[in-house]
PDB file of N, CA and C in Angstrom:
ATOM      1  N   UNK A   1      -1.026  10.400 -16.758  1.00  0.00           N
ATOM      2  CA  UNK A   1      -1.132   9.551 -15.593  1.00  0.00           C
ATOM      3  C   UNK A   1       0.131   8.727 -15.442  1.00  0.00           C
ATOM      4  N   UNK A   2       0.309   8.612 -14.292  1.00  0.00           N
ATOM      5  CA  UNK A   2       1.630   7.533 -13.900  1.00  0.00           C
ATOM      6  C   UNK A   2       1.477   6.348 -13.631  1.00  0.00           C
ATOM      7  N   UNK A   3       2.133   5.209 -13.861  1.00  0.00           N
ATOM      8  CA  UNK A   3       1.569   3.697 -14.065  1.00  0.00           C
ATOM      9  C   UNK A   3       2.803   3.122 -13.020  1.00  0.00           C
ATOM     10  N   UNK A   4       1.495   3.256 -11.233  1.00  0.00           N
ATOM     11  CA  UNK A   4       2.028   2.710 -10.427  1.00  0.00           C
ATOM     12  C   UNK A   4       2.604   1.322  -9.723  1.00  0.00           C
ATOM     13  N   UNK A   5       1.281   0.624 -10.923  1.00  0.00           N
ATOM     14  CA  UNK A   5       1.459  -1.022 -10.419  1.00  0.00           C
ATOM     15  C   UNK A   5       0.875  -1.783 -11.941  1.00  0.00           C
ATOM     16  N   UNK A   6       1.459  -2.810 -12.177  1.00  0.00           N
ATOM     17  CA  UNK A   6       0.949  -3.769 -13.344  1.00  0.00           C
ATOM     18  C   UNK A   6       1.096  -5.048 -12.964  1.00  0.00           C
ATOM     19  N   UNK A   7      -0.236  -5.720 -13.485  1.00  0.00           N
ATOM     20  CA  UNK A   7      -0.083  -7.390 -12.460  1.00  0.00           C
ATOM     21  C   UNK A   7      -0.784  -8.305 -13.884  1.00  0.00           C
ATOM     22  N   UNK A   8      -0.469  -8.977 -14.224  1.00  0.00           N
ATOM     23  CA  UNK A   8      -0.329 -10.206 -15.159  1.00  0.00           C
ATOM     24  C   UNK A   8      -1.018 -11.538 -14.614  1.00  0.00           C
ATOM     25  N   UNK A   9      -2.811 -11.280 -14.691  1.00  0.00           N
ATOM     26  CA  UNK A   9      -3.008 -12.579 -13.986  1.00  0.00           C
ATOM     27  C   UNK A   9      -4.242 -13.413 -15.642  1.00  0.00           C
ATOM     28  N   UNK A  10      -3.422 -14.543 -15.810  1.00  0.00           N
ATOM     29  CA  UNK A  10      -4.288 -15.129 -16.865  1.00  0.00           C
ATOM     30  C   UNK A  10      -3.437 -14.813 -18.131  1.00  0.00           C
ATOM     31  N   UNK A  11      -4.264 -14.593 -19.191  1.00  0.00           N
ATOM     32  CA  UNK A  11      -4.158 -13.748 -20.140  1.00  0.00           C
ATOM     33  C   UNK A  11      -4.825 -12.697 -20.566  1.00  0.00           C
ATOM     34  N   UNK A  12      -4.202 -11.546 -19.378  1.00  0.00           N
ATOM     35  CA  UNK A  12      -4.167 -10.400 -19.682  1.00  0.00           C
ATOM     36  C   UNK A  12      -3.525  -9.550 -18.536  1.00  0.00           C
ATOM     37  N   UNK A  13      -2.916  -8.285 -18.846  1.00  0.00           N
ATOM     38  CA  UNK A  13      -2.292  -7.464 -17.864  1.00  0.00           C
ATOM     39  C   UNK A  13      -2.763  -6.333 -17.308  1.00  0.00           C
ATOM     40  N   UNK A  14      -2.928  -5.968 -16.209  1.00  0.00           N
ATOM     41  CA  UNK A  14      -3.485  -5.054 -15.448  1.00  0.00           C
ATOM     42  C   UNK A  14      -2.960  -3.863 -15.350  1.00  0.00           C
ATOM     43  N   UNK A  15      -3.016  -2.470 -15.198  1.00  0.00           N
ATOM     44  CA  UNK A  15      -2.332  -1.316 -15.411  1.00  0.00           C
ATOM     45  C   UNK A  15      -3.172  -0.509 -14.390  1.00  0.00           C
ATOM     46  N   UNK A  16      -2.624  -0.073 -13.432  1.00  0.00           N
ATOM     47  CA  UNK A  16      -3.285   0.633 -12.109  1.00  0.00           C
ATOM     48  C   UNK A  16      -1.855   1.840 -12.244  1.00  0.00           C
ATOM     49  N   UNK A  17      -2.819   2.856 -11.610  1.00  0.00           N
ATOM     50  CA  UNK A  17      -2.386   4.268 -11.130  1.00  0.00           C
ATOM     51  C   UNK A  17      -1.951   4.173  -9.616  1.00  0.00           C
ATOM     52  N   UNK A  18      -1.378   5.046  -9.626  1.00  0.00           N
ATOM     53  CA  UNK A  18      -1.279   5.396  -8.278  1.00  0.00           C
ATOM     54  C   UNK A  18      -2.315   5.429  -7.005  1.00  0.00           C
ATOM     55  N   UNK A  19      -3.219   6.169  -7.147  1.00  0.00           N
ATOM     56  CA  UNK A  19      -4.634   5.517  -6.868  1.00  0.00           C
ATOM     57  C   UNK A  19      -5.305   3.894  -6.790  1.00  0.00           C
ATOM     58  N   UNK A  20      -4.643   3.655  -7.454  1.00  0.00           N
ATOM     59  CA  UNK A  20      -5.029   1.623  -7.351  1.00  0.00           C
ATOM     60  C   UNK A  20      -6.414   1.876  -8.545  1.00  0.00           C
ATOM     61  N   UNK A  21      -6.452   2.616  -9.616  1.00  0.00           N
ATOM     62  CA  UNK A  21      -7.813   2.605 -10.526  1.00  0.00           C
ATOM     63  C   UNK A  21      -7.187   2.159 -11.779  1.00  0.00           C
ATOM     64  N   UNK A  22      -7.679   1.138 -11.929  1.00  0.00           N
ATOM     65  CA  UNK A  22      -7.398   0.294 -13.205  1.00  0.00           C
ATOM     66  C   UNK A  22      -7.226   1.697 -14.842  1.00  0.00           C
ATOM     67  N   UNK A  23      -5.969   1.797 -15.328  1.00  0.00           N
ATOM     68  CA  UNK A  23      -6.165   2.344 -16.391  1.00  0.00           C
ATOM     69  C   UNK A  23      -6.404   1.614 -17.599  1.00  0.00           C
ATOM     70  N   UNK A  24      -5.931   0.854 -17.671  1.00  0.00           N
ATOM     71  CA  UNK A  24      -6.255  -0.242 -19.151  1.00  0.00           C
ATOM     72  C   UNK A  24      -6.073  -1.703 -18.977  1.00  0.00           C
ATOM     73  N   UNK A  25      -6.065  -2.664 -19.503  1.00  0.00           N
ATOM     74  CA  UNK A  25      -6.197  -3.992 -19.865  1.00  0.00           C
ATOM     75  C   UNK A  25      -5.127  -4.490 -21.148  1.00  0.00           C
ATOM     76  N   UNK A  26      -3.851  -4.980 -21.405  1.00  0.00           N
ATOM     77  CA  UNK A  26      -3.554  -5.388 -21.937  1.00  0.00           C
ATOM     78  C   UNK A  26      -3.527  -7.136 -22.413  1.00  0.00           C
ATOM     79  N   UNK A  27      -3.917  -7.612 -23.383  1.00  0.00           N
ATOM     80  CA  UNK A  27      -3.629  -9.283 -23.444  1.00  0.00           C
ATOM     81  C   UNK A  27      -2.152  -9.563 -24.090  1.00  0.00           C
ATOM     82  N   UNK A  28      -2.191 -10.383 -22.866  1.00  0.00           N
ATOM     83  CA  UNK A  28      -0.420 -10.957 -22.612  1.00  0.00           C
ATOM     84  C   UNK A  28       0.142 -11.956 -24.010  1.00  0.00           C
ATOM     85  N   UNK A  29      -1.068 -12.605 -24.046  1.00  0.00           N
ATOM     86  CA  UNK A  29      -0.505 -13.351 -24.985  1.00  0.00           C
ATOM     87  C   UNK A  29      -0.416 -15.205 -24.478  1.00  0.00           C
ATOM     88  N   UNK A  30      -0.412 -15.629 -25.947  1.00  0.00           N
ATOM     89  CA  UNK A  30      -1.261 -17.365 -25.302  1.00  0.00           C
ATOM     90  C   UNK A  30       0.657 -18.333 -25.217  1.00  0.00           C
ATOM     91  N   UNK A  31       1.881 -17.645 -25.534  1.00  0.00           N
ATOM     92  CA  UNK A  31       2.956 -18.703 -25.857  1.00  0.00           C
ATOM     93  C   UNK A  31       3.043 -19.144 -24.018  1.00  0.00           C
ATOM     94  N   UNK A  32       4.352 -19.778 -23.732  1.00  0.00           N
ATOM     95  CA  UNK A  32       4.976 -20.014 -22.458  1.00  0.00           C
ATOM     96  C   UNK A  32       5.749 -18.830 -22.045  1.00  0.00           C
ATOM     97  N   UNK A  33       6.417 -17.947 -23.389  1.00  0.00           N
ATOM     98  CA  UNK A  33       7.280 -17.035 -22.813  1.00  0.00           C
ATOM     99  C   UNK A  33       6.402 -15.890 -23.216  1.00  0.00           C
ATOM    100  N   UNK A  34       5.410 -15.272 -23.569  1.00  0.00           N
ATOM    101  CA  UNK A  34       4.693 -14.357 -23.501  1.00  0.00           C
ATOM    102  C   UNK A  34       4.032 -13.917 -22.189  1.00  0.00           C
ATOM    103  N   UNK A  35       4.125 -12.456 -21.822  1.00  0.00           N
ATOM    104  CA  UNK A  35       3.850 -11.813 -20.815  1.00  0.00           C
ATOM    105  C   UNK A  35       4.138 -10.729 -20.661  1.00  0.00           C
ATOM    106  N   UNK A  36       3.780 -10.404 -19.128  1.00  0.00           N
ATOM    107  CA  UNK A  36       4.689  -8.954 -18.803  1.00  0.00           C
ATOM    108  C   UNK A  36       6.269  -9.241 -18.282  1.00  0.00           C
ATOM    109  N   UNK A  37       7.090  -8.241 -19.242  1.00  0.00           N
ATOM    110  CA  UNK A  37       7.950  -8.090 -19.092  1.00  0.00           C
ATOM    111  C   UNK A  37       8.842  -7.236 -18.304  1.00  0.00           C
ATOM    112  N   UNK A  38       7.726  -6.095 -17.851  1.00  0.00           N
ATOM    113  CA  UNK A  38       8.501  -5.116 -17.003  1.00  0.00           C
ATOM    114  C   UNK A  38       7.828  -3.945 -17.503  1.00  0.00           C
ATOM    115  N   UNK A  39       8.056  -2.869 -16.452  1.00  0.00           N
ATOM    116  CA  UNK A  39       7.177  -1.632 -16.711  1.00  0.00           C
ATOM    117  C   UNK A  39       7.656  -0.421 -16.083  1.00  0.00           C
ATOM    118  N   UNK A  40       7.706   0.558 -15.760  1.00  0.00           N
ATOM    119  CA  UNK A  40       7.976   1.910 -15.702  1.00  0.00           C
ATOM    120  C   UNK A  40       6.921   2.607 -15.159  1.00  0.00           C
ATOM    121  N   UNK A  41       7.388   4.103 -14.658  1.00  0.00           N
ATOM    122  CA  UNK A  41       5.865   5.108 -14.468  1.00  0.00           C
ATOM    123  C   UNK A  41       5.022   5.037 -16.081  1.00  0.00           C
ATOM    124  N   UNK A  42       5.590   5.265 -17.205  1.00  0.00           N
ATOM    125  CA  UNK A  42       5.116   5.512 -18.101  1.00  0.00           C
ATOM    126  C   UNK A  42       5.062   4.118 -19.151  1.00  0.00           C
ATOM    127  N   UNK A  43       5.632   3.114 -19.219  1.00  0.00           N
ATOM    128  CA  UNK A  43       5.388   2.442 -20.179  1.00  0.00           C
ATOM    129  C   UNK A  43       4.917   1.144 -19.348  1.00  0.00           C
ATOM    130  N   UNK A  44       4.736   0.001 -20.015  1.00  0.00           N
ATOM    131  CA  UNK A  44       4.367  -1.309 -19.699  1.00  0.00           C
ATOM    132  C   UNK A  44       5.152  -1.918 -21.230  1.00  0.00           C
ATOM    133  N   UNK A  45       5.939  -2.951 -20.809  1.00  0.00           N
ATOM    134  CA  UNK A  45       6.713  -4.258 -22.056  1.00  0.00           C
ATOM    135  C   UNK A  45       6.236  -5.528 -21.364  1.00  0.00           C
ATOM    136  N   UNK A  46       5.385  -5.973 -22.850  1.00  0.00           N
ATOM    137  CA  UNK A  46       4.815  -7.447 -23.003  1.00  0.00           C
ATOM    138  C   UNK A  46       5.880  -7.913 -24.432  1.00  0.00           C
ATOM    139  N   UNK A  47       5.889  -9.493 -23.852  1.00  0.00           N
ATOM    140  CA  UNK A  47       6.547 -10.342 -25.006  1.00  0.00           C
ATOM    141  C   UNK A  47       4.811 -11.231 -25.665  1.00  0.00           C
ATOM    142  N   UNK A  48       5.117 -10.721 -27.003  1.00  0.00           N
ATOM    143  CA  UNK A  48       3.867 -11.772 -27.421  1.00  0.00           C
ATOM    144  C   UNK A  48       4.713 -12.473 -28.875  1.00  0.00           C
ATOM    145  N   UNK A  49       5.037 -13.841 -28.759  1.00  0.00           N
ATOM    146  CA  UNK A  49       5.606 -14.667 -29.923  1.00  0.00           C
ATOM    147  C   UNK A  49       7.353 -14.334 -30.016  1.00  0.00           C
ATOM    148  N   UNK A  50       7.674 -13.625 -31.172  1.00  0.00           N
ATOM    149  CA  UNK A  50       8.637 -12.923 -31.916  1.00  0.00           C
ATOM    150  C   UNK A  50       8.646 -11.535 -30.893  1.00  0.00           C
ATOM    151  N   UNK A  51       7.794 -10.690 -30.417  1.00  0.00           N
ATOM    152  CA  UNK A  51       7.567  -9.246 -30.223  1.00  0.00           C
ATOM    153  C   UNK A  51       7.675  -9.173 -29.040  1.00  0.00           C
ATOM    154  N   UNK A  52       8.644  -7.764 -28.763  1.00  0.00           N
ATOM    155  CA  UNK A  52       8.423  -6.876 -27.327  1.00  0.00           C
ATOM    156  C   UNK A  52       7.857  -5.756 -27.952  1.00  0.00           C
ATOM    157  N   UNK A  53       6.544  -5.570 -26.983  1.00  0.00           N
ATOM    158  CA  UNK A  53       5.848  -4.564 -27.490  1.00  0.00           C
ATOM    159  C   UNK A  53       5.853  -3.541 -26.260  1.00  0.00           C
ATOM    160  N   UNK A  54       6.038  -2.151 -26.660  1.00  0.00           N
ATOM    161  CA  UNK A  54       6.298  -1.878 -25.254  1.00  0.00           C
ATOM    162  C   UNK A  54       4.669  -0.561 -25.597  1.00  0.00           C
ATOM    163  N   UNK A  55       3.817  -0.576 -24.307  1.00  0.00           N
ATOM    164  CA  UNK A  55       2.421   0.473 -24.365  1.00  0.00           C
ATOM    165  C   UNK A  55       2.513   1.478 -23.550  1.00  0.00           C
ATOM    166  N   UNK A  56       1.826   2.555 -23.487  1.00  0.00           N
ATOM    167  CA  UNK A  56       1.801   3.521 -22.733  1.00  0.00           C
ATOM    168  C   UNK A  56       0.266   3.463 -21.824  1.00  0.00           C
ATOM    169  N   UNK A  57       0.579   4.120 -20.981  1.00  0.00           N
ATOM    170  CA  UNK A  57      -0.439   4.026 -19.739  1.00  0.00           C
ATOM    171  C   UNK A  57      -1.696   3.777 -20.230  1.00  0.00           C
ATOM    172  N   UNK A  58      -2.202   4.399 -21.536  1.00  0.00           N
ATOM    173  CA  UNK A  58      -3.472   4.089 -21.926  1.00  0.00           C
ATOM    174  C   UNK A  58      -3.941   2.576 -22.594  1.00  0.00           C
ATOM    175  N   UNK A  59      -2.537   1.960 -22.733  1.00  0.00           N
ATOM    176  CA  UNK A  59      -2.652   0.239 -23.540  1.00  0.00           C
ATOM    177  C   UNK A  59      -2.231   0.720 -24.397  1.00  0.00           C
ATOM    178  N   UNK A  60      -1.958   1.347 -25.312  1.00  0.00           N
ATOM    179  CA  UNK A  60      -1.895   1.972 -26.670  1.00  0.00           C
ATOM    180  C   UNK A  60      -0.073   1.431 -27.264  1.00  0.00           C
ATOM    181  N   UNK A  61       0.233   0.858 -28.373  1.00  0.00           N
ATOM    182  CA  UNK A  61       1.593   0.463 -28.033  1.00  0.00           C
ATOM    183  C   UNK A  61       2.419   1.491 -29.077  1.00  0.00           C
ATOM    184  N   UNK A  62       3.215   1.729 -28.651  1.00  0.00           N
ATOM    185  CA  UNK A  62       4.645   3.000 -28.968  1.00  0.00           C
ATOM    186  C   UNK A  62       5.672   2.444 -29.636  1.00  0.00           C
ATOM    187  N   UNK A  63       6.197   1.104 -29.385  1.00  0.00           N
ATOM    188  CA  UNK A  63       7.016   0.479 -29.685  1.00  0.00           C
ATOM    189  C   UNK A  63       7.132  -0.669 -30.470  1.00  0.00           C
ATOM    190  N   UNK A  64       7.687  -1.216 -30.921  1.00  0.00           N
ATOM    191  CA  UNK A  64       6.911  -2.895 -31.370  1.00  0.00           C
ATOM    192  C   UNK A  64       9.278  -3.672 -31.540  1.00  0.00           C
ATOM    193  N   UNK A  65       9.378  -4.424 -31.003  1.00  0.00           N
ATOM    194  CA  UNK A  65      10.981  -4.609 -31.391  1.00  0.00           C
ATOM    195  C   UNK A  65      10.533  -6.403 -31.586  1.00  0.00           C
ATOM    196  N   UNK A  66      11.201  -6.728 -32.317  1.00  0.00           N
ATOM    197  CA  UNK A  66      10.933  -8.346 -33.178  1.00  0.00           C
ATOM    198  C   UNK A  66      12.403  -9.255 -31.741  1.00  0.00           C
ATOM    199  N   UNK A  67      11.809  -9.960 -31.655  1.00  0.00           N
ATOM    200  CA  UNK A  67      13.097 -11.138 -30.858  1.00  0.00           C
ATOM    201  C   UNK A  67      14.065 -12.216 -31.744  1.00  0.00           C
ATOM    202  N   UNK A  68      14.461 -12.876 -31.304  1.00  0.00           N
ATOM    203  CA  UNK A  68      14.760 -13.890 -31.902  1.00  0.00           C
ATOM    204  C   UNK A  68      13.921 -15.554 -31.681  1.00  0.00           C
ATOM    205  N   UNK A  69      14.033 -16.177 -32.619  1.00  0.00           N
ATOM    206  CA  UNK A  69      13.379 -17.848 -32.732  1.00  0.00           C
ATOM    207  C   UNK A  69      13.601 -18.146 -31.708  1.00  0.00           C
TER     208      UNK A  69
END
């Protein structure tokens, strides 16, 4: 599936298809700079603390890269 739209309301992130049908639910995370970071047909990147975590269309995460303090 292709990951047409992602929307970040609260804490947690939304992942819609092309179709507009919700594929998964990610939680964003409780800091000030935690969230969605940006997304692709295929991936979604959230910052949670230290972490960019980057997931694939199903929520599932692929990536994990550490930040700085």
């Amino acid at each position: 599936m292709v990951i047409a739209n992602v929307v970040q309301r609260g804490l947690f992130i939304y992942v819609y298809d092309e179709k507009s049908r919700q594929l998964c639910s990610i939680t964003a995370g409780h800091g000030p700079n935690d969230g969605l970071k940006g997304y692709s047909p295929s991936t979604v990147k959230v910052k949670r603390a230290y972490w960019t975590i980057t997931h694939n269309e199903k929520g599932r995460s692929t990536h994990q890269k550490t930040g700085q303090a």
